[in-house]
PDB file of N, CA and C in Angstrom:
ATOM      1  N   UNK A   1      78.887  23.994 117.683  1.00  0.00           N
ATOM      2  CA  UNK A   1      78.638  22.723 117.054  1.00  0.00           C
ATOM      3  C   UNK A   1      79.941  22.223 116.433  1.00  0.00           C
ATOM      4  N   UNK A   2      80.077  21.092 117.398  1.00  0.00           N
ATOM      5  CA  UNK A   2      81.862  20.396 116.434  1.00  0.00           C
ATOM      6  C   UNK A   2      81.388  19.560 116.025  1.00  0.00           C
ATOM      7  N   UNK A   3      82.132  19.357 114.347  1.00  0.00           N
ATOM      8  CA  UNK A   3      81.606  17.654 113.423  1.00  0.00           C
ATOM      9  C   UNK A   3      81.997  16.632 113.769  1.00  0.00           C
ATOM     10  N   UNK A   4      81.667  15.158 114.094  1.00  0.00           N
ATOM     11  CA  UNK A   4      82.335  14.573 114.289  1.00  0.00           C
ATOM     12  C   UNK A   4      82.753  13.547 112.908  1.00  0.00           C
ATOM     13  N   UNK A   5      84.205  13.018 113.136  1.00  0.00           N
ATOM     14  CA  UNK A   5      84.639  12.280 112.416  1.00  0.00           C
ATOM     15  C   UNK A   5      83.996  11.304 111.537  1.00  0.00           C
ATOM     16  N   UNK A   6      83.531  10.695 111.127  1.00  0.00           N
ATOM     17  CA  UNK A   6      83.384   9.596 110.459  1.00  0.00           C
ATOM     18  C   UNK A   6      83.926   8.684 109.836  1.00  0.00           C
ATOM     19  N   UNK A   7      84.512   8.843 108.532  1.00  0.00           N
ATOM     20  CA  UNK A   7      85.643   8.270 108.435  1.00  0.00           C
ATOM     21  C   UNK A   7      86.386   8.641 107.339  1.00  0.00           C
ATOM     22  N   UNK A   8      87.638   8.094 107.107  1.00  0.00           N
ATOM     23  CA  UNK A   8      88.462   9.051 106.234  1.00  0.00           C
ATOM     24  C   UNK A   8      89.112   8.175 105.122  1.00  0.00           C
ATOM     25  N   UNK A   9      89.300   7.848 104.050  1.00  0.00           N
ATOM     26  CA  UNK A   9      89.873   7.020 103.038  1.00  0.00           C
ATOM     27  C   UNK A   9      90.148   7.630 101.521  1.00  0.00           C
ATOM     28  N   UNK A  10      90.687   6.823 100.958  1.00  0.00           N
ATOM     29  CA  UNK A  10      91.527   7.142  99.751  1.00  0.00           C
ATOM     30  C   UNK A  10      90.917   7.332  98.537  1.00  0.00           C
ATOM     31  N   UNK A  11      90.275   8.470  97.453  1.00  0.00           N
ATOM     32  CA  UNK A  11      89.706   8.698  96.905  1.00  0.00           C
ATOM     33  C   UNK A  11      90.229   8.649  94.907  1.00  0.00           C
ATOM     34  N   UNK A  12      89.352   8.792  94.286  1.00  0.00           N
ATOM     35  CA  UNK A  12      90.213   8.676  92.870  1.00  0.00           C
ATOM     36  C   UNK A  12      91.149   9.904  92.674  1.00  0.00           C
ATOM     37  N   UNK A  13      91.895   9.810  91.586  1.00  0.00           N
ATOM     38  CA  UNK A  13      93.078  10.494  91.423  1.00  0.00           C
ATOM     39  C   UNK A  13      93.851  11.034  92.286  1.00  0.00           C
ATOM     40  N   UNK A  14      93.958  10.409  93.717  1.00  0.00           N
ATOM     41  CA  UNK A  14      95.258  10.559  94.618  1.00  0.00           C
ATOM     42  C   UNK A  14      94.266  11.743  95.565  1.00  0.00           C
ATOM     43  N   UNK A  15      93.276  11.621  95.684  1.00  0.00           N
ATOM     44  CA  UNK A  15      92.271  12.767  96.318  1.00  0.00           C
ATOM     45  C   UNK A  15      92.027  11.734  97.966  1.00  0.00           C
ATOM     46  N   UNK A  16      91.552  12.965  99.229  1.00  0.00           N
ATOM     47  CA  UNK A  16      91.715  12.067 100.014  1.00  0.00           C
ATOM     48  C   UNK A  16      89.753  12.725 100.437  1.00  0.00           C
ATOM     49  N   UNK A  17      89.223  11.743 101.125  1.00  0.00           N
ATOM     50  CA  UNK A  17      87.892  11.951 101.645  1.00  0.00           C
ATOM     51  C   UNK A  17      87.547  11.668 102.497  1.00  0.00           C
ATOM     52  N   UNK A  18      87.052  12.649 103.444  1.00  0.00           N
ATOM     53  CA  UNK A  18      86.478  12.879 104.978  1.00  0.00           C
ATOM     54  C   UNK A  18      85.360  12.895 104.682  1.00  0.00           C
ATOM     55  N   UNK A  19      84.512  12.217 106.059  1.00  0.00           N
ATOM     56  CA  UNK A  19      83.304  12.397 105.928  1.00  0.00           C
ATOM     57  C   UNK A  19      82.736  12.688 107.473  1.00  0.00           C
ATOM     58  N   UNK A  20      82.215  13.598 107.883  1.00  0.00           N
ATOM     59  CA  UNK A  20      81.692  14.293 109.051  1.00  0.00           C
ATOM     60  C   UNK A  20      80.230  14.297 108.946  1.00  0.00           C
ATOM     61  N   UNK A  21      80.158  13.921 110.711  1.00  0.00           N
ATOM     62  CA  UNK A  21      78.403  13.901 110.783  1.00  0.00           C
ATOM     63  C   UNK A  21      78.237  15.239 111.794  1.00  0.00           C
ATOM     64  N   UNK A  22      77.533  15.717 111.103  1.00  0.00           N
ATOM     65  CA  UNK A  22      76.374  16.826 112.773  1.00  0.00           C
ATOM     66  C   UNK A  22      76.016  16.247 113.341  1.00  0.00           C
ATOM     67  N   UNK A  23      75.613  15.416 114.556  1.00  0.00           N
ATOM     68  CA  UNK A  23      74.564  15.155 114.909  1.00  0.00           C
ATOM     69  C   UNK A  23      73.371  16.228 115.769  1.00  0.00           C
ATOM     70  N   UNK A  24      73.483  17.169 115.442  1.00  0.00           N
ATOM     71  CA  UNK A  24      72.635  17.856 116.074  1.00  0.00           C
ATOM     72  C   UNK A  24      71.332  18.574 115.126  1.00  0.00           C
ATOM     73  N   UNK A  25      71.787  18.071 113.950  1.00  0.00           N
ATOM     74  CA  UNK A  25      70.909  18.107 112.822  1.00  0.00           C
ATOM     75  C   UNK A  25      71.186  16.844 111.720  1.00  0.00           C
ATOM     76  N   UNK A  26      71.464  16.049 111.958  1.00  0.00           N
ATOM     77  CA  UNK A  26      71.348  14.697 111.260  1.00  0.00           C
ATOM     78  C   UNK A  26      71.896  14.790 109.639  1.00  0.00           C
ATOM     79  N   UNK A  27      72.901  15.372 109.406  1.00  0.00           N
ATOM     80  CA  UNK A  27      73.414  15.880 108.180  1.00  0.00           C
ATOM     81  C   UNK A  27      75.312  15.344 108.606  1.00  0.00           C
ATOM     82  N   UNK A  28      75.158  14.613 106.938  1.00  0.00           N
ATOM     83  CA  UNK A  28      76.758  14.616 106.611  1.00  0.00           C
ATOM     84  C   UNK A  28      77.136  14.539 105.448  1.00  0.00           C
ATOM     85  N   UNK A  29      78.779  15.465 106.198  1.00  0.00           N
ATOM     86  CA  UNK A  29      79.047  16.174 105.089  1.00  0.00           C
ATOM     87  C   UNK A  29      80.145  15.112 104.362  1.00  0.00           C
ATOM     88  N   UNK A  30      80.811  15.029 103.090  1.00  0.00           N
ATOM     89  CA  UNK A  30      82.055  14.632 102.360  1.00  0.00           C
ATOM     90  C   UNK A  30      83.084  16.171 102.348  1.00  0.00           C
ATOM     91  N   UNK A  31      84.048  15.844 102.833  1.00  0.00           N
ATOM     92  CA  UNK A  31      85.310  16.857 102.337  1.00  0.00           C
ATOM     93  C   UNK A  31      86.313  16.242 101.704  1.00  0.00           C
ATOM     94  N   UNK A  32      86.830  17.076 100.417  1.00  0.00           N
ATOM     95  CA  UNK A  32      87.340  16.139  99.259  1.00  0.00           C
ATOM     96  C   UNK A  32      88.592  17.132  99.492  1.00  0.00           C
ATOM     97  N   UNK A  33      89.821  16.791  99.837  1.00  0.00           N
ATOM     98  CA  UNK A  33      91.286  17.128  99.594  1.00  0.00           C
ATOM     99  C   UNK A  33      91.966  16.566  98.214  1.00  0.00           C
ATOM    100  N   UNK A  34      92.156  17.502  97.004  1.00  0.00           N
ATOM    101  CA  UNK A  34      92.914  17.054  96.119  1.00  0.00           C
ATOM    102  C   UNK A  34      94.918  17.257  96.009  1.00  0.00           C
ATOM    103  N   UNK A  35      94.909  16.449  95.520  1.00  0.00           N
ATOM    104  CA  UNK A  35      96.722  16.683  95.455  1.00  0.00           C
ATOM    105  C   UNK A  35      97.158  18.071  95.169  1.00  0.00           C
ATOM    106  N   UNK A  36      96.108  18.812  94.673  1.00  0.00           N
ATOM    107  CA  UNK A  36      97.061  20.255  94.340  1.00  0.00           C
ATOM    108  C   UNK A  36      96.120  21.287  95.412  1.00  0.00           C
ATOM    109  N   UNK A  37      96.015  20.767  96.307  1.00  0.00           N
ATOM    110  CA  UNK A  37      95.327  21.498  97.391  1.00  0.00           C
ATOM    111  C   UNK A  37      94.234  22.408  97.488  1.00  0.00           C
ATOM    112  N   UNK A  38      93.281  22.023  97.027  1.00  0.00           N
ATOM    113  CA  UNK A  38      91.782  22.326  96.225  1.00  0.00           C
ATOM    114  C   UNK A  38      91.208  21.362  97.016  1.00  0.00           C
ATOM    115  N   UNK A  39      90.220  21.986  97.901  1.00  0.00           N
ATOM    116  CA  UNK A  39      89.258  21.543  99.002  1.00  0.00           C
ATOM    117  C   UNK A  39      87.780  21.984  98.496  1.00  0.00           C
ATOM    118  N   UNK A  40      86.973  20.567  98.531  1.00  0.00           N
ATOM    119  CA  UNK A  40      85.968  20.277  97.571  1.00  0.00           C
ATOM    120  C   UNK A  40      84.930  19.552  99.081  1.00  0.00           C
ATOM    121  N   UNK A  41      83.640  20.280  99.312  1.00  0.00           N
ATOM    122  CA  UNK A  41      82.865  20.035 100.281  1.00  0.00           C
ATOM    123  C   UNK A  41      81.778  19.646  99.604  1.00  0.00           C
ATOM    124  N   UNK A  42      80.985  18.276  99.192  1.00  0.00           N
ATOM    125  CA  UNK A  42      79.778  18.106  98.973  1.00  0.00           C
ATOM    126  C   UNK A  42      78.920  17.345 100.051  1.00  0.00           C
ATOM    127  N   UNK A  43      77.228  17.543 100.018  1.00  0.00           N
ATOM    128  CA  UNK A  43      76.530  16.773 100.421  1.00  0.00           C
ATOM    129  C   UNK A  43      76.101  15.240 100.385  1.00  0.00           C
TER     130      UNK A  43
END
């Protein structure tokens, strides 16, 4: 199962945010990249 893209833009305090869909179970995810390289995955 590969995620696909969704889309990707500029988040508060210089943080960057992905957002990926499953479609094989109808779920997406947020992945949060912060400036000091602390990777933050919510629903």
């Amino acid at each position: 199962m590969i995620p696909e893209l969704v889309c990707c833009k500029k988040g508060f305090l210089g943080r960057k945010v992905m957002t990926f869909s499953f479609p094989c179970c109808d779920t997406c995810v947020d992945v949060v990249f912060t400036p000091l390289g602390r990777v933050i995955v919510r629903d």
